[in-house]
Every structure is written in C-alpha cells, then in structure tokens.
PDB file of N, CA and C in Angstrom:
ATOM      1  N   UNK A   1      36.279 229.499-131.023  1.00  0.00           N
ATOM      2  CA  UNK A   1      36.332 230.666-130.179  1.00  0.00           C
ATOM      3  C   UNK A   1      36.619 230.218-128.749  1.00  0.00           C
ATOM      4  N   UNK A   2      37.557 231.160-127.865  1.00  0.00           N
ATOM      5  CA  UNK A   2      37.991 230.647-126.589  1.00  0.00           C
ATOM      6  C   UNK A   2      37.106 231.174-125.680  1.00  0.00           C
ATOM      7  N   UNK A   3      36.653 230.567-124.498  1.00  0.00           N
ATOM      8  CA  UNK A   3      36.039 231.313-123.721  1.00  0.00           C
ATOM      9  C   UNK A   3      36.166 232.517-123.409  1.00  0.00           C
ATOM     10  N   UNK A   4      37.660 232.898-123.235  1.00  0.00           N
ATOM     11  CA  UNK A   4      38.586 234.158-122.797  1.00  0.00           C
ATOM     12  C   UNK A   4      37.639 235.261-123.640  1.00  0.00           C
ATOM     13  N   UNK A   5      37.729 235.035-125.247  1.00  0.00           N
ATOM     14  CA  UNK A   5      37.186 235.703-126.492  1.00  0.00           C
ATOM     15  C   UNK A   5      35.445 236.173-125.766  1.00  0.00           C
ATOM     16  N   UNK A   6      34.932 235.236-125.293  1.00  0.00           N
ATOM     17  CA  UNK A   6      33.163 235.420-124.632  1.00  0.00           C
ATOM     18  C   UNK A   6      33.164 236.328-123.784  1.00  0.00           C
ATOM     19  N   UNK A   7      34.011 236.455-122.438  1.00  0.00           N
ATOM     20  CA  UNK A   7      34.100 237.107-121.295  1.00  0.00           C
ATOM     21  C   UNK A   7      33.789 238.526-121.678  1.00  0.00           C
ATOM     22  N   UNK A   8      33.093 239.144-120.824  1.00  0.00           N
ATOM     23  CA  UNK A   8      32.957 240.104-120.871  1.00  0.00           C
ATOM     24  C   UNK A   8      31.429 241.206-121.901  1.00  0.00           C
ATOM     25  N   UNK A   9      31.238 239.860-123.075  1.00  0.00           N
ATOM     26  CA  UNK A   9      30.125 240.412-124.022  1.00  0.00           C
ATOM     27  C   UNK A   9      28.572 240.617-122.929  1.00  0.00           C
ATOM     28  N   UNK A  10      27.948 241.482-124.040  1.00  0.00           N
ATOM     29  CA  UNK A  10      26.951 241.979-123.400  1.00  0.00           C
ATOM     30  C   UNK A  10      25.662 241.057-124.055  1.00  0.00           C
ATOM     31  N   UNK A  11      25.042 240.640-123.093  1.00  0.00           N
ATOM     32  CA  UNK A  11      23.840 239.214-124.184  1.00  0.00           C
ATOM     33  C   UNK A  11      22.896 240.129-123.995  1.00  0.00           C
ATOM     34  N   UNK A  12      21.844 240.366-125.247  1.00  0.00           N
ATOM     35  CA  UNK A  12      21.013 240.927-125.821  1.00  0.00           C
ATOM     36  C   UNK A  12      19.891 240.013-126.271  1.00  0.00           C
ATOM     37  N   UNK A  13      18.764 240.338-125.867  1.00  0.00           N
ATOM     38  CA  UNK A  13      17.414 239.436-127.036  1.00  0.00           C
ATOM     39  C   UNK A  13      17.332 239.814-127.861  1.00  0.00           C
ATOM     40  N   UNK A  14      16.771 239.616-129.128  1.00  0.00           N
ATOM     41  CA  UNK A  14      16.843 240.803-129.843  1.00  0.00           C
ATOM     42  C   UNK A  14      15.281 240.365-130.165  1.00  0.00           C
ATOM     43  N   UNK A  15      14.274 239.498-130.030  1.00  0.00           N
ATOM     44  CA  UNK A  15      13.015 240.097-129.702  1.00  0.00           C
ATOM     45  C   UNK A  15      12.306 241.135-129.336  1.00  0.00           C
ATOM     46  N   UNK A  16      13.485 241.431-127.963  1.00  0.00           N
ATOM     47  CA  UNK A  16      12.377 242.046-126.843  1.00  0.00           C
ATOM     48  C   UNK A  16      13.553 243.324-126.712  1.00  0.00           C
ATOM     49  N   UNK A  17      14.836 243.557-127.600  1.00  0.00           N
ATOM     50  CA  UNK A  17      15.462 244.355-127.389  1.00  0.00           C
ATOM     51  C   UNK A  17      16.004 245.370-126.224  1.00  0.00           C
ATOM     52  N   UNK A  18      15.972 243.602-125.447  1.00  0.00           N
ATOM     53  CA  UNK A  18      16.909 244.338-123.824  1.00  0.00           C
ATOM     54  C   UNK A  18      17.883 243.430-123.038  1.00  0.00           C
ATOM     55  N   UNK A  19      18.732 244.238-122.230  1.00  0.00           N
ATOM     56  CA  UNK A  19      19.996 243.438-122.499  1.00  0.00           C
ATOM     57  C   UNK A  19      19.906 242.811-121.240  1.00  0.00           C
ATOM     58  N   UNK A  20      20.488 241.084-121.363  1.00  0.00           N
ATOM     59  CA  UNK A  20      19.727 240.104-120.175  1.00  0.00           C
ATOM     60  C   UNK A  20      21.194 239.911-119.267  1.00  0.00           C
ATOM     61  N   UNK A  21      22.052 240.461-119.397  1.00  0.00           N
ATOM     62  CA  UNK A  21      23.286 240.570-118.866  1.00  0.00           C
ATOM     63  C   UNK A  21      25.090 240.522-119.249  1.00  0.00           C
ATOM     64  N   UNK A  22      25.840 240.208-118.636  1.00  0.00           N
ATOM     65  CA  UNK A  22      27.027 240.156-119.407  1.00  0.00           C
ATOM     66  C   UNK A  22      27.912 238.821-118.792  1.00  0.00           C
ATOM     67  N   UNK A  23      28.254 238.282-119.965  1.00  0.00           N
ATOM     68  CA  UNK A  23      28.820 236.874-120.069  1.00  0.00           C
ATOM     69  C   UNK A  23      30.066 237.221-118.926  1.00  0.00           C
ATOM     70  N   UNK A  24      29.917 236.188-117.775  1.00  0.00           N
ATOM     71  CA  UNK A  24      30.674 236.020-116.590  1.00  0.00           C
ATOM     72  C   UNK A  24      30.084 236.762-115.684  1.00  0.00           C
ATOM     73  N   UNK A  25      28.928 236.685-115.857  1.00  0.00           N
ATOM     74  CA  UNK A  25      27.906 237.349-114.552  1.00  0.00           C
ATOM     75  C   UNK A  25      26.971 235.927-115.022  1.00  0.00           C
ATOM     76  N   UNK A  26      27.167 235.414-116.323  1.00  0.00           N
ATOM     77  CA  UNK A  26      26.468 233.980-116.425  1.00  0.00           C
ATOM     78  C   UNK A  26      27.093 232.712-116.184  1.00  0.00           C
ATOM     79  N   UNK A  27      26.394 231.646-116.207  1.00  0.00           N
ATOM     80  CA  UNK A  27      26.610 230.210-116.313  1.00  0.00           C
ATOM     81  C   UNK A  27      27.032 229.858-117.647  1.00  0.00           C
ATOM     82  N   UNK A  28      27.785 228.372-117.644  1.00  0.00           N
ATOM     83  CA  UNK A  28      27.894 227.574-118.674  1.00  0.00           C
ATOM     84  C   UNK A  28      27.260 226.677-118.618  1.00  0.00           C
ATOM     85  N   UNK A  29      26.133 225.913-119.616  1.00  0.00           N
ATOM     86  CA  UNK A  29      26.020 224.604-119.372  1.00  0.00           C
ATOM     87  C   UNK A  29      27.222 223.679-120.451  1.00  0.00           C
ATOM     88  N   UNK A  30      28.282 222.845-119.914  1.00  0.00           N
ATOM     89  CA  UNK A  30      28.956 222.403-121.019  1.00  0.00           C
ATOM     90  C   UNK A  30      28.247 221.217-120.905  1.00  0.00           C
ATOM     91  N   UNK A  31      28.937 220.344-122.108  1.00  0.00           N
ATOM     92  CA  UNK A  31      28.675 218.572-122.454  1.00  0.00           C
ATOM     93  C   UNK A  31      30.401 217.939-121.552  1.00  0.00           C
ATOM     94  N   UNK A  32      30.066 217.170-120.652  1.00  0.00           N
ATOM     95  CA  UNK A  32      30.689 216.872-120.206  1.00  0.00           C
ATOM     96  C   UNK A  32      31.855 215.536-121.581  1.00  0.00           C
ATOM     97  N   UNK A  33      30.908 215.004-122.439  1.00  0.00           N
ATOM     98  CA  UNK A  33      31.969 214.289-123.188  1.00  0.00           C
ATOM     99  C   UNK A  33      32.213 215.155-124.042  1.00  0.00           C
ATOM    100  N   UNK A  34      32.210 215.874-124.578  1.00  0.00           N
ATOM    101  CA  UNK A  34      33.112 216.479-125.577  1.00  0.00           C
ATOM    102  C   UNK A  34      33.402 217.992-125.612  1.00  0.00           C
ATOM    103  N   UNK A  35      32.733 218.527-124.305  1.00  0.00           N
ATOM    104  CA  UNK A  35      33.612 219.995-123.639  1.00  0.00           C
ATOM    105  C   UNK A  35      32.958 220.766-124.999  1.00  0.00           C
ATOM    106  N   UNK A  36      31.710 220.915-125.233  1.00  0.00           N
ATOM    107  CA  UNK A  36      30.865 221.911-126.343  1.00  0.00           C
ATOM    108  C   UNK A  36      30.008 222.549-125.057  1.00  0.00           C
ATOM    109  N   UNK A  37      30.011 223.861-125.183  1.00  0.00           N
ATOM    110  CA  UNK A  37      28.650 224.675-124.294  1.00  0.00           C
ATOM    111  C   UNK A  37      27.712 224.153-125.353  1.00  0.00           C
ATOM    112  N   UNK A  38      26.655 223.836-124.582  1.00  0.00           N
ATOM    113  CA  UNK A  38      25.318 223.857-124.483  1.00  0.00           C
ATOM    114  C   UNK A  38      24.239 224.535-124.498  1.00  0.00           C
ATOM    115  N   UNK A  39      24.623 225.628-123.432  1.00  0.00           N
ATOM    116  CA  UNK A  39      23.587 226.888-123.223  1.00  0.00           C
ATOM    117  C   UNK A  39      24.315 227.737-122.325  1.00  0.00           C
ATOM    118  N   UNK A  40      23.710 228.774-122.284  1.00  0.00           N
ATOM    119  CA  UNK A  40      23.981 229.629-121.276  1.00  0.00           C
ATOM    120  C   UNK A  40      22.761 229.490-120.131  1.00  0.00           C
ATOM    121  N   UNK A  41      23.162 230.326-118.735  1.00  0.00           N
ATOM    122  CA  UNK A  41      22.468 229.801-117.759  1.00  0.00           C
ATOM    123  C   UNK A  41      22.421 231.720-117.328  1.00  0.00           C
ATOM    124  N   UNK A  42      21.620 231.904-117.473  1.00  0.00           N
ATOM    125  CA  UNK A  42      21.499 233.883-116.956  1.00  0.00           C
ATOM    126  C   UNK A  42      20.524 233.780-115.907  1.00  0.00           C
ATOM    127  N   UNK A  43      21.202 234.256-115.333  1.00  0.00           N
ATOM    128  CA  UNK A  43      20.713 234.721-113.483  1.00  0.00           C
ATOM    129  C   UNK A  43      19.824 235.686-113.933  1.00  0.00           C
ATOM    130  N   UNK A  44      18.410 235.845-113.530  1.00  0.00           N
ATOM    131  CA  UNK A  44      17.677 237.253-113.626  1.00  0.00           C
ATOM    132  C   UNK A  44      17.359 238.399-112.530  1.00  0.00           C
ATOM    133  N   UNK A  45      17.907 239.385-112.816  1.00  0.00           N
ATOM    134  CA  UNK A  45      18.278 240.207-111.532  1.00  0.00           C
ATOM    135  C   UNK A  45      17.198 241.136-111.397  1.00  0.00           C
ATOM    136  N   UNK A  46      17.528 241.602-109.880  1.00  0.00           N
ATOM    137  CA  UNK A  46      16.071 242.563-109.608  1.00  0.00           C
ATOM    138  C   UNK A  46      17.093 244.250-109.369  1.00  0.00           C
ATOM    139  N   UNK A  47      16.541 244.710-108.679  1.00  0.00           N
ATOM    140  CA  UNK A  47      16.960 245.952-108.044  1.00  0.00           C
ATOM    141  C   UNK A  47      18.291 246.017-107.610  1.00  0.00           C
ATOM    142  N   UNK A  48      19.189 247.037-108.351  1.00  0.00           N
ATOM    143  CA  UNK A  48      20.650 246.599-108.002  1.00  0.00           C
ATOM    144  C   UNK A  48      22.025 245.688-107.912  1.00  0.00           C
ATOM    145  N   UNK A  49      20.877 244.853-109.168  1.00  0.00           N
ATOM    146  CA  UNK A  49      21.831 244.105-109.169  1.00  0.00           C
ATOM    147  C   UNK A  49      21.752 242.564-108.601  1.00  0.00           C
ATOM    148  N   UNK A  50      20.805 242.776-107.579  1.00  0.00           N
ATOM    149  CA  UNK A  50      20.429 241.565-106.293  1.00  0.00           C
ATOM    150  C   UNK A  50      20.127 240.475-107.413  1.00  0.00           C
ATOM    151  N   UNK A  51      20.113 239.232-107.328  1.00  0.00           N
ATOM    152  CA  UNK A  51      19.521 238.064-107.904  1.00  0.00           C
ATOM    153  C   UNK A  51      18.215 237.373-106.911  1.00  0.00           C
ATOM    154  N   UNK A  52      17.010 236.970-107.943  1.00  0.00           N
ATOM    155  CA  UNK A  52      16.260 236.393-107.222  1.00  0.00           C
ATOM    156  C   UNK A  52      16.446 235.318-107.209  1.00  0.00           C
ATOM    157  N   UNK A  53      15.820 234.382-105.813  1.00  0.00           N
ATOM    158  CA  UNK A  53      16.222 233.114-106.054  1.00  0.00           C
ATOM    159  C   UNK A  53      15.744 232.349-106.395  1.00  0.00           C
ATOM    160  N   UNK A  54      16.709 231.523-107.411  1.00  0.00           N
ATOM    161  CA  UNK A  54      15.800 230.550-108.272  1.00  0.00           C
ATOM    162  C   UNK A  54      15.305 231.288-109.544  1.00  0.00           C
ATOM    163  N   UNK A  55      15.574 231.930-109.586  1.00  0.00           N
ATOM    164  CA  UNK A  55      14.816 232.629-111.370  1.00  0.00           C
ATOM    165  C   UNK A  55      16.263 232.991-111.605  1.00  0.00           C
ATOM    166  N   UNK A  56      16.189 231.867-113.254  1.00  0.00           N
ATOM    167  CA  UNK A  56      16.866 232.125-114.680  1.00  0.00           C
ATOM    168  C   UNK A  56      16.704 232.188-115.628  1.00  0.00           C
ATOM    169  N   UNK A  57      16.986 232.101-116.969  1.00  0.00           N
ATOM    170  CA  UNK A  57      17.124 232.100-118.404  1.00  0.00           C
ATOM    171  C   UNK A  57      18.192 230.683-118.944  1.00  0.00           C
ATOM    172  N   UNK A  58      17.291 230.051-119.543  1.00  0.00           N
ATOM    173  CA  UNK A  58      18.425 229.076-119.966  1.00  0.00           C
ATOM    174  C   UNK A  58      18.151 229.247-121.345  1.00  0.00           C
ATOM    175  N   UNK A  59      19.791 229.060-121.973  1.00  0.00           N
ATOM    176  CA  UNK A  59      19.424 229.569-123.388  1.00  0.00           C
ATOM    177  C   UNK A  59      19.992 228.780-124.294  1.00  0.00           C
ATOM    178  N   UNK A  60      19.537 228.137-125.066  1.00  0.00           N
ATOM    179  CA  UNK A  60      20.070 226.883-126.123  1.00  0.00           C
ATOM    180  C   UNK A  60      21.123 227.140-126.640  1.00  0.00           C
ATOM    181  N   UNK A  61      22.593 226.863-126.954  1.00  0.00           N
ATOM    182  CA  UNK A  61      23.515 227.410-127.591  1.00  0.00           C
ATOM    183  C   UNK A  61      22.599 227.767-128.463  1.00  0.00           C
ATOM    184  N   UNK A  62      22.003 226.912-129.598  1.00  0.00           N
ATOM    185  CA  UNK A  62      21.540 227.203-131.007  1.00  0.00           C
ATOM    186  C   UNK A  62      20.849 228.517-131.003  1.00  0.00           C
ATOM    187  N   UNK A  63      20.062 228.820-130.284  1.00  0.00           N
ATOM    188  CA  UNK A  63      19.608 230.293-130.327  1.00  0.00           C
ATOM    189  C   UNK A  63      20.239 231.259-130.294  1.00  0.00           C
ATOM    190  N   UNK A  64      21.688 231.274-130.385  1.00  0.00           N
ATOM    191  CA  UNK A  64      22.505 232.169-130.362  1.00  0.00           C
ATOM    192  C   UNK A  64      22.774 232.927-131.470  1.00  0.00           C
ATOM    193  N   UNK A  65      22.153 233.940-132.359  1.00  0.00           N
ATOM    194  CA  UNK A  65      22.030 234.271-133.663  1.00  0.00           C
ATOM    195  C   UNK A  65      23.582 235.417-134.097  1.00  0.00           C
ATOM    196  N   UNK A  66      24.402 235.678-133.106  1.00  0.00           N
ATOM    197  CA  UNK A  66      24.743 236.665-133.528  1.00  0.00           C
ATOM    198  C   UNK A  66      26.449 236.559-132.325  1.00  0.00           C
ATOM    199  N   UNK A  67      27.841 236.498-132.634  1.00  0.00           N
ATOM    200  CA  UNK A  67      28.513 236.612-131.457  1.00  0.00           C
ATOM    201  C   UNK A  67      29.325 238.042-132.180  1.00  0.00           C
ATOM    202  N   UNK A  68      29.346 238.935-131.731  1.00  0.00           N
ATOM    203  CA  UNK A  68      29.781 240.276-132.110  1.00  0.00           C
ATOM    204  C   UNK A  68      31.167 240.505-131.440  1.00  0.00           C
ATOM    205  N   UNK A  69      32.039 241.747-131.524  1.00  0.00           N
ATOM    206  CA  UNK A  69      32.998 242.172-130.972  1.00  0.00           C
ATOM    207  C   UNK A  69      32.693 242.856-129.157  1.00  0.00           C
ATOM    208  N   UNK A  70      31.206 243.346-129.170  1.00  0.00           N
ATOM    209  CA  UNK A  70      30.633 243.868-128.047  1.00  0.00           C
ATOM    210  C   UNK A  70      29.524 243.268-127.220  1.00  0.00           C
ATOM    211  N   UNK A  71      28.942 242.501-127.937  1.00  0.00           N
ATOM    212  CA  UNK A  71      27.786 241.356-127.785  1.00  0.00           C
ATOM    213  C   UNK A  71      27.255 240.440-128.410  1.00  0.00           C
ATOM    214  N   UNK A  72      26.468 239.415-127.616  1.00  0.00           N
ATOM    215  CA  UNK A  72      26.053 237.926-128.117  1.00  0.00           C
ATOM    216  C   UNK A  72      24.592 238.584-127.885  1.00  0.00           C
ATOM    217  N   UNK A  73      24.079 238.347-129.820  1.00  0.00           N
ATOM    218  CA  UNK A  73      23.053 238.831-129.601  1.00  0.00           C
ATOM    219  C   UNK A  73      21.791 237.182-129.656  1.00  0.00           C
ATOM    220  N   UNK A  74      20.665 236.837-128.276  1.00  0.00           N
ATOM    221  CA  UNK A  74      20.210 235.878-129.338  1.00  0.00           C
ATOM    222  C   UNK A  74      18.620 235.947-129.432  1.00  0.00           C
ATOM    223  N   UNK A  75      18.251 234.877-129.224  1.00  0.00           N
ATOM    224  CA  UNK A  75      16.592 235.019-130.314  1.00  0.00           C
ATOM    225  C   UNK A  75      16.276 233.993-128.711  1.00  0.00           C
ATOM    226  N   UNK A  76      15.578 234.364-127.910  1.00  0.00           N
ATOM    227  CA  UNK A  76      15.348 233.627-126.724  1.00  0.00           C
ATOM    228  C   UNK A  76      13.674 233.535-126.712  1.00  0.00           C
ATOM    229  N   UNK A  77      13.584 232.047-126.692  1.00  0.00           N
ATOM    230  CA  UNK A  77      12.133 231.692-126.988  1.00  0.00           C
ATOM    231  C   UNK A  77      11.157 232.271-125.804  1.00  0.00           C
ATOM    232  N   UNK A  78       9.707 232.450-126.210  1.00  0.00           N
ATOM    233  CA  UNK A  78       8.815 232.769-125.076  1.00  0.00           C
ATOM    234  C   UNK A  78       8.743 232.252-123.991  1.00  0.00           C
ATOM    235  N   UNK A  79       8.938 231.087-123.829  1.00  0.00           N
ATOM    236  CA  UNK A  79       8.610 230.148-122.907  1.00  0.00           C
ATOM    237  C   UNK A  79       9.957 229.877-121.666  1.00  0.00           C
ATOM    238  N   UNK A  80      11.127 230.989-122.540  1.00  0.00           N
ATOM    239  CA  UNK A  80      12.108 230.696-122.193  1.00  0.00           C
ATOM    240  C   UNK A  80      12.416 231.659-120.275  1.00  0.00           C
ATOM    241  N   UNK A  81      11.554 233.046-120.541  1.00  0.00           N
ATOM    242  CA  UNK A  81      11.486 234.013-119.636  1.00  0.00           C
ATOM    243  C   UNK A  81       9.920 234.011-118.793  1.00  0.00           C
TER     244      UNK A  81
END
C-alpha cells in the first residue's frame, strides 16, 4: 500500500470508539534501513483543533487491526493515551 492510498483516512480506536484523527494531520515513524512505518505518531488536540504541547499517541504499526476504504481502524493499548 502507497502512502498516497493512507492520506486522508480517518484513525479510529475501536476500544474506546472515538476517532483520534486523520492520517496527514499525523506523523510517521519509518525504519530508516528498510523504509517500513513503524508507528504512527498522533498529535492530541484540544479545543479547535489547537495541539497541546508535547502530548501524543504513538501507535505500533502492529496494532493496526483494520485499513478500510474510509479508515484505519486500531486497538491502541491503555498505557498508550
């Protein structure tokens, strides 16, 4: 899958069934030797949109349970938020 294909999805927990933002409002973490994402890096926002600083979501590729036509749905551990 191309990044191009990611842009734009809506990432979902599906724990806590609420939506933690939309891919290119996030980070990549890649592997610098062999160009695989890693995780995602989600900014956690307050009022309007604003970002606080210093508070994120980092999210294991592997927890990624689900990449849909409209959203990446995943399973984001407790410890993770």
């Amino acid at each position: 899958m191309r990044l191009s294909e990611l842009s734009g999805k809506e990432i979902v927990d599906i724990k806590r069934a609420e939506r933690l933002g939309v891919l290119g409002q996030t980070d990549l973490e890649i592997n610098e030797t062999d160009g695989q994402i890693t995780a995602l890096i989600i900014p956690s926002m307050r009022w309007f949109g604003m970002k606080r600083q210093g508070s994120e979501i980092r999210v294991p590729w592997q927890q990624i349970q689900k990449i849909g036509s409209e959203m990446i749905i995943l399973d984001v551990p407790d410890d993770a938020i």
